[in-house]
Protein backbone atom coordinates (compact mmCIF):
# COMPACT_ATOMS: atom_id res chain seq x y z
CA UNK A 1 -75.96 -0.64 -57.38
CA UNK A 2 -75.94 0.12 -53.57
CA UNK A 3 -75.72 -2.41 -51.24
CA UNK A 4 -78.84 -3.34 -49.06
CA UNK A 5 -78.57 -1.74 -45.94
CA UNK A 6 -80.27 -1.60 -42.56
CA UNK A 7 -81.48 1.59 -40.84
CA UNK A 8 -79.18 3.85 -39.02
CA UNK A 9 -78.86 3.66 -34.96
CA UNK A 10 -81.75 5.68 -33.26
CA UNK A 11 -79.22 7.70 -31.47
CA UNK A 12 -79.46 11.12 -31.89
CA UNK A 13 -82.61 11.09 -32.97
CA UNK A 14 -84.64 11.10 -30.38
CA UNK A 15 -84.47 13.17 -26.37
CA UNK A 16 -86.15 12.78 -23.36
CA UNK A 17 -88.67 15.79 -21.82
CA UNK A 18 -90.77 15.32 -18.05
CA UNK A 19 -94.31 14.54 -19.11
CA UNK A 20 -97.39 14.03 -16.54
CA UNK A 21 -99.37 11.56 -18.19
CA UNK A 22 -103.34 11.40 -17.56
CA UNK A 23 -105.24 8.37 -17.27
CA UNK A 24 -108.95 7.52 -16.50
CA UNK A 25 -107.75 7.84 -13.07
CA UNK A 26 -105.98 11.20 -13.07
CA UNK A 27 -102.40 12.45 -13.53
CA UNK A 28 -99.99 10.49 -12.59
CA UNK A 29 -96.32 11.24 -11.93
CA UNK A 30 -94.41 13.24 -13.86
CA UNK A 31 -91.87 10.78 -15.77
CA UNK A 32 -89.20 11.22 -18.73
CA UNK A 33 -90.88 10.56 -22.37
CA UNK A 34 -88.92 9.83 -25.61
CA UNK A 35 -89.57 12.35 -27.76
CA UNK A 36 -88.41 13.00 -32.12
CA UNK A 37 -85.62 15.03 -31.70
CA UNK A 38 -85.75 18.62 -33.88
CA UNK A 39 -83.20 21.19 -34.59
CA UNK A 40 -82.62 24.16 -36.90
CA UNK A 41 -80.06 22.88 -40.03
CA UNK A 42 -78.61 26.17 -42.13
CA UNK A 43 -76.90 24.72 -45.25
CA UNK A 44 -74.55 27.23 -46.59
CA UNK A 45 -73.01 27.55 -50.22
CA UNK A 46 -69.86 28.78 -50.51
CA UNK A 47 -70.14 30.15 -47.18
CA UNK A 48 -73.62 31.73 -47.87
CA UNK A 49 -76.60 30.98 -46.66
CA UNK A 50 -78.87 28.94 -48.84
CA UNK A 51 -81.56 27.64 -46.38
CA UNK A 52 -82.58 26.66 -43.23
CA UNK A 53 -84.46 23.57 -42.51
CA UNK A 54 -85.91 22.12 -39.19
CA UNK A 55 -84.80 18.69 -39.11
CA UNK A 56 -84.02 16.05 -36.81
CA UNK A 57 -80.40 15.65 -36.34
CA UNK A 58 -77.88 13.10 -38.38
CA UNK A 59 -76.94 12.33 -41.49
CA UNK A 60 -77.13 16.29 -42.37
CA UNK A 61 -74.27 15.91 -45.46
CA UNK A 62 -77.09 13.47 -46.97
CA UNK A 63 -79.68 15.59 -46.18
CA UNK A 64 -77.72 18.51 -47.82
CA UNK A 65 -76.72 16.80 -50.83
CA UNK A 66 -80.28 15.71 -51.25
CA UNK A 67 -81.27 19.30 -51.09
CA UNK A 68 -78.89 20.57 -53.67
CA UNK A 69 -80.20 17.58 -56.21
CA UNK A 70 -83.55 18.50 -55.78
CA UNK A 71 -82.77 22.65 -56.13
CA UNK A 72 -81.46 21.66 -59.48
CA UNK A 73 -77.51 22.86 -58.17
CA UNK A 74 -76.06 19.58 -58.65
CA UNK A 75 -75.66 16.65 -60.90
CA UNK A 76 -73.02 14.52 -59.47
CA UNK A 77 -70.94 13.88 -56.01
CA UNK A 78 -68.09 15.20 -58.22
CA UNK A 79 -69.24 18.82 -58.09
CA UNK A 80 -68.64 18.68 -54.77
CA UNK A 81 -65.36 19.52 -52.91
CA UNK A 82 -65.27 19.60 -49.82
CA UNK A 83 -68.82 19.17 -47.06
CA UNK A 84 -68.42 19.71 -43.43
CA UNK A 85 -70.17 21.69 -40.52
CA UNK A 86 -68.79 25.10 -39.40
CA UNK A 87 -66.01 24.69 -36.63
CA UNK A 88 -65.61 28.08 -35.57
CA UNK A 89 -67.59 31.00 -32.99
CA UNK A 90 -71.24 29.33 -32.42
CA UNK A 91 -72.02 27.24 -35.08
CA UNK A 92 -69.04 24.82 -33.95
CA UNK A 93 -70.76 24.18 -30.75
CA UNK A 94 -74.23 23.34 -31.74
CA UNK A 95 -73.26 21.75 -35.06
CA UNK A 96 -75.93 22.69 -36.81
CA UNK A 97 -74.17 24.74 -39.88
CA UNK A 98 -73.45 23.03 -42.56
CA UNK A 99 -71.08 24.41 -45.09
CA UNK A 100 -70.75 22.95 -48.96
CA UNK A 101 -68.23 23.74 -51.29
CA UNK A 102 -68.53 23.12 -54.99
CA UNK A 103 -66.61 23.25 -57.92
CA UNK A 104 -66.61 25.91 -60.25
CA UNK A 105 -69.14 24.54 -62.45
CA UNK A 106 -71.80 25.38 -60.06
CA UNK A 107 -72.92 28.94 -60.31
CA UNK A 108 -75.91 29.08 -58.41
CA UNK A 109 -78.05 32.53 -58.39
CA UNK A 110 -78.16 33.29 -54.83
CA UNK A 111 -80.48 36.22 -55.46
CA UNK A 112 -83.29 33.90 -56.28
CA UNK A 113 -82.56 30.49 -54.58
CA UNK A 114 -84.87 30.15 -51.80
CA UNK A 115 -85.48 26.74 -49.62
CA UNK A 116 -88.58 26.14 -51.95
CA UNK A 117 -87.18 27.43 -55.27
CA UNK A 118 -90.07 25.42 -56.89
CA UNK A 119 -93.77 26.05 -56.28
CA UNK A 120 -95.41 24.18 -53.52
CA UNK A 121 -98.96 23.83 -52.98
CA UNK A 122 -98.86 26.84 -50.90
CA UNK A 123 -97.25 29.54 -53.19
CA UNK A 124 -100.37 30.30 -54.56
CA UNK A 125 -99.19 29.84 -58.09
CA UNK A 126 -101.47 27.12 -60.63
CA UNK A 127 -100.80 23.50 -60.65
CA UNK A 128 -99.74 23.95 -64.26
CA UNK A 129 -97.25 26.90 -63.95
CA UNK A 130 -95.65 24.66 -60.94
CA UNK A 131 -95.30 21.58 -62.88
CA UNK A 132 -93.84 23.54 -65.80
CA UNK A 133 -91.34 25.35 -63.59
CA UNK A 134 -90.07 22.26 -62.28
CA UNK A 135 -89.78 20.43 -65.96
CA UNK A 136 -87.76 23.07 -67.16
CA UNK A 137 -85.02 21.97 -64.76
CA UNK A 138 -85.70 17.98 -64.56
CA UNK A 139 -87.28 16.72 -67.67
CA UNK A 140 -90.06 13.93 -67.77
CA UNK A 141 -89.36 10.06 -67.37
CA UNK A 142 -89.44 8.91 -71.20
CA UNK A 143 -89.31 4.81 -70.10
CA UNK A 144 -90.47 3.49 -66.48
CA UNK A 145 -89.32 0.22 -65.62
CA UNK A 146 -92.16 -2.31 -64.54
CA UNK A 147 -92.37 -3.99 -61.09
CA UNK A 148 -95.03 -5.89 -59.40
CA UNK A 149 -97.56 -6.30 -57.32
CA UNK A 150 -96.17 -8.38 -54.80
CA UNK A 151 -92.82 -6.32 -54.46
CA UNK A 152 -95.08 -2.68 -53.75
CA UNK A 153 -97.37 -4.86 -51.34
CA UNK A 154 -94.11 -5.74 -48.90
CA UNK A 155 -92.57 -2.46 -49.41
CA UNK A 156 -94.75 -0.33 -46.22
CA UNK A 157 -94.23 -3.67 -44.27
CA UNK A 158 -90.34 -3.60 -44.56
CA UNK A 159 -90.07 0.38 -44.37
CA UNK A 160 -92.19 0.02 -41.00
CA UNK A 161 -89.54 -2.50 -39.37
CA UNK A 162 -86.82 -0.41 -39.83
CA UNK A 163 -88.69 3.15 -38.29
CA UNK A 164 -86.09 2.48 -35.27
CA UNK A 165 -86.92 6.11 -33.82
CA UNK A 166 -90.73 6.10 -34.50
CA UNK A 167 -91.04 3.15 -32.44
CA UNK A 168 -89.87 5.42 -29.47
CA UNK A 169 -91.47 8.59 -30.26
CA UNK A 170 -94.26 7.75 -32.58
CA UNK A 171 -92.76 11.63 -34.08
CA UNK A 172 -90.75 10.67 -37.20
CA UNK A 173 -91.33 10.26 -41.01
CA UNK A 174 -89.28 8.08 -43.10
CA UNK A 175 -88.34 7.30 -46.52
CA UNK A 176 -86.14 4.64 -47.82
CA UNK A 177 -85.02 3.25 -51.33
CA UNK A 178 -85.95 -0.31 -52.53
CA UNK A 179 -84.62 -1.70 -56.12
CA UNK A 180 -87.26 -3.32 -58.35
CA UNK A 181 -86.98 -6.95 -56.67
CA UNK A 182 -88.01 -5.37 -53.16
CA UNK A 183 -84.60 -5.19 -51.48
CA UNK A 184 -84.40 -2.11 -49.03
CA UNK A 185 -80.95 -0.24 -49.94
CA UNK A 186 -81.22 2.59 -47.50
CA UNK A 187 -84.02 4.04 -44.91
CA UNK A 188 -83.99 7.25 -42.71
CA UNK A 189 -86.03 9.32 -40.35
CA UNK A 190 -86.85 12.77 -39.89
CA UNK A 191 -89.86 14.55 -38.26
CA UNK A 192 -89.52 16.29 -41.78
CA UNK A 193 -90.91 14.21 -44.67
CA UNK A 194 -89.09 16.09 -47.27
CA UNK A 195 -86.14 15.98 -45.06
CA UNK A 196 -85.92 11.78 -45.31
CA UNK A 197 -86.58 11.56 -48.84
CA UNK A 198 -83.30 14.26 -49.24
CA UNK A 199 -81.12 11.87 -46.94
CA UNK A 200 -81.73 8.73 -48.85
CA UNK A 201 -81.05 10.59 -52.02
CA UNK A 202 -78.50 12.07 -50.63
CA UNK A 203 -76.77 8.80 -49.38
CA UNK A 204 -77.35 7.34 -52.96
CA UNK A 205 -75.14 10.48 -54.62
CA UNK A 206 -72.69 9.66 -51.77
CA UNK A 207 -72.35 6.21 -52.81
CA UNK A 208 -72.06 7.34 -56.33
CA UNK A 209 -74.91 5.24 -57.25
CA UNK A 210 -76.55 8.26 -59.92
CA UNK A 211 -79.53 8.73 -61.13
CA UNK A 212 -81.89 6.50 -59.39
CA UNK A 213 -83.66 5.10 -62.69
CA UNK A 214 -84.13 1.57 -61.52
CA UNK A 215 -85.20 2.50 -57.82
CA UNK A 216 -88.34 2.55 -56.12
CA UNK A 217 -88.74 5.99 -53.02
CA UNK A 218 -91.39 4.64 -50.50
CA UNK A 219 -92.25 6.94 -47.81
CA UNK A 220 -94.48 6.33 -44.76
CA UNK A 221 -96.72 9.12 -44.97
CA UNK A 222 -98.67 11.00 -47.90
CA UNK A 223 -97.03 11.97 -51.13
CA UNK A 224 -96.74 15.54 -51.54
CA UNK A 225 -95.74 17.73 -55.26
CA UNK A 226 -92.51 18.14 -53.42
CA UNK A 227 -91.35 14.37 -52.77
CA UNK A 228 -92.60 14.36 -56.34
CA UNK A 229 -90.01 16.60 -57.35
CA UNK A 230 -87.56 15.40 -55.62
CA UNK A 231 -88.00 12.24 -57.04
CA UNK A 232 -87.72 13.26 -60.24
CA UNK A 233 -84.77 15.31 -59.51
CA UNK A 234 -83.11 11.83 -59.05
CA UNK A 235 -84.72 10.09 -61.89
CA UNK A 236 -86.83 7.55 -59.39
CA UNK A 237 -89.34 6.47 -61.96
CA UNK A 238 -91.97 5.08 -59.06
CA UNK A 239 -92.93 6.98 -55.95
CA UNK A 240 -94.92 4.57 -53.47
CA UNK A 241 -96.92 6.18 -50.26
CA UNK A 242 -98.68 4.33 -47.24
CA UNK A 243 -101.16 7.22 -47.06
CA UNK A 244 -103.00 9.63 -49.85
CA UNK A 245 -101.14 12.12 -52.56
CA UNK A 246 -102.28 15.53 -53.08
CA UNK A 247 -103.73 16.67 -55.92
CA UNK A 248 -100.74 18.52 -57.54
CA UNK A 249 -98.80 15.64 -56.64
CA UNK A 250 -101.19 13.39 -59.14
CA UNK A 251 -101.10 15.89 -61.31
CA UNK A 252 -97.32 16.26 -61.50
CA UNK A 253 -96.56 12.45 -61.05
CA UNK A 254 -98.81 11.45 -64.61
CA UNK A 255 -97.07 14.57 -66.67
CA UNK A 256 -93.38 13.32 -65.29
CA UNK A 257 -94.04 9.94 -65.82
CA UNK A 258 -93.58 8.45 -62.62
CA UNK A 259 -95.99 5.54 -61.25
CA UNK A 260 -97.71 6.99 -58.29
CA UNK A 261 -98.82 4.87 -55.96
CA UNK A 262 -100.96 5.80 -52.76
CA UNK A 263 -102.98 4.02 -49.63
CA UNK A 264 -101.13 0.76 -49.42
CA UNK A 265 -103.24 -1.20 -47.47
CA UNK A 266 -101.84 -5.05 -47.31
CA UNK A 267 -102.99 -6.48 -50.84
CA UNK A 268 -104.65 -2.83 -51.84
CA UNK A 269 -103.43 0.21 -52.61
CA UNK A 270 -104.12 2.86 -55.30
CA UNK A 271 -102.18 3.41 -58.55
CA UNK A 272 -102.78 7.11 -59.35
CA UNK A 273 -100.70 7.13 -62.57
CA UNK A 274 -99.32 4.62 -64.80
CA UNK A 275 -100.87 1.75 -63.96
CA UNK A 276 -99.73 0.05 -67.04
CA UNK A 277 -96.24 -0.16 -64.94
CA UNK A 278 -97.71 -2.41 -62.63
CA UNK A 279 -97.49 -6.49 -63.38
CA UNK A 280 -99.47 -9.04 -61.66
């Protein structure tokens, strides 16, 4: 099992920009303000272009191998060979290519793979048809573990003391991984919420800690089909958010067997699916 860990350094993910600031009084001065740091990631396959996400900066081999979990390209750190950013012409100098190679096991279709190669709430396609597109790649959760009350009640307390960068920039999401006692095994940030939950899966596949059936993906904002998916993708059985879920994700969550839990509020919160999961 991974090791508990502590958040990463802020560094790097946050920068400065002038801002006047405007009181009951007036403006004031202008002054430097901390601000979420954000910056164009292309993850490339084989040398080809795959996707592009906005993210904030560090930790993008995580965030990749996260990514290629949750498109359904990988299975295991050992399909991967080699995962670096680009060190020649432009790329090298803002360091924000990243290239992965894989072994020859993975034959992705480049003609369809797309950032969002699933259905999002967006796409216009039916909850159903999404939910079935995405089971036909990661199968439903047969057997949940159970975990308690008290562990999910400390879980938004514990994520929110380690949201290093938030506490300078108020800007950034974050997810982290907890096992079933309540121990935090890894957090990130990202002002992208999908982004986070990729890192910490990401860092688990590093760590060669795989699948994720005894782990617990809390993330600070609302849970969205998506970080449903992604769960699943990793076989995390319980999927805990401070705010609400959407409806797809509700819908998606109780046909993959996954314990969705929403507004944690101290001793409250919601249990949208699979209550029976939950001991007291």
């Amino acid at each position: 099992m991974l090791s508990p860990v502590t958040s990463p350094s802020s560094s790097g993910s946050i920068q400065h920009r002038p801002v006047t600031k405007v009181t009951a009084h007036g403006p004031s001065l202008s002054e430097q303000d901390a601000v979420a740091a954000e910056e164009p990631l292309e993850i490339r396959l084989q040398s080809q272009s795959i996707a592009i996400t906005m993210r904030t900066p560090g930790h993008d081999a995580e965030l990749a191998l996260g990514f290629l979990v949750s498109e359904g390209l990988i299975t295991s750190r050992d399909q991967i060979t080699h995962i670096a950013h680009c060190q020649t012409g432009e790329a090298a100098q803002t360091g924000n290519v990243l290239n992965v190679f894989t072994t020859d096991e993975v034959a992705p279709d480049f003609e369809k793979l797309t950032r969002h190669v699933f259905a999002s709430s967006s796409c216009g396609l039916c909850g159903k048809a999404s939910i079935d597109e995405v089971h036909q790649h990661f199968p439903p959760i047969t057997q949940f573990p159970k975990v308690s009350r008290q562990v999910l009640r400390q879980l938004p307390t514990t994520l929110r003391h380690h949201q290093a960068a938030f506490d300078q920039t108020g800007g950034l999401h974050a997810a982290a991984l907890f096992d079933l006692q309540g121990n935090m095994l890894v957090c990130r940030e990202d002002v992208g919420r999908h982004n986070a939950v990729d890192k910490v899966i990401g860092h688990a596949l590093e760590a060669g800690v795989w699948p994720l059936e005894n782990c617990i993906l809390q993330v600070s904002g609302r849970a969205s089909f998506e970080i449903l998916q992604k769960a699943l993708a990793a076989r995390i059985p319980i999927v805990a958010a401070v705010s609400a879920p959407s409806s797809l994700a509700v819908d998606f969550a109780k046909e993959s067997g996954q314990l969705l839990v929403g507004f944690m509020r101290g001793e409250t919160m919601n249990l949208y699916t699979h209550p029976e999961a939950v001991t007291y």
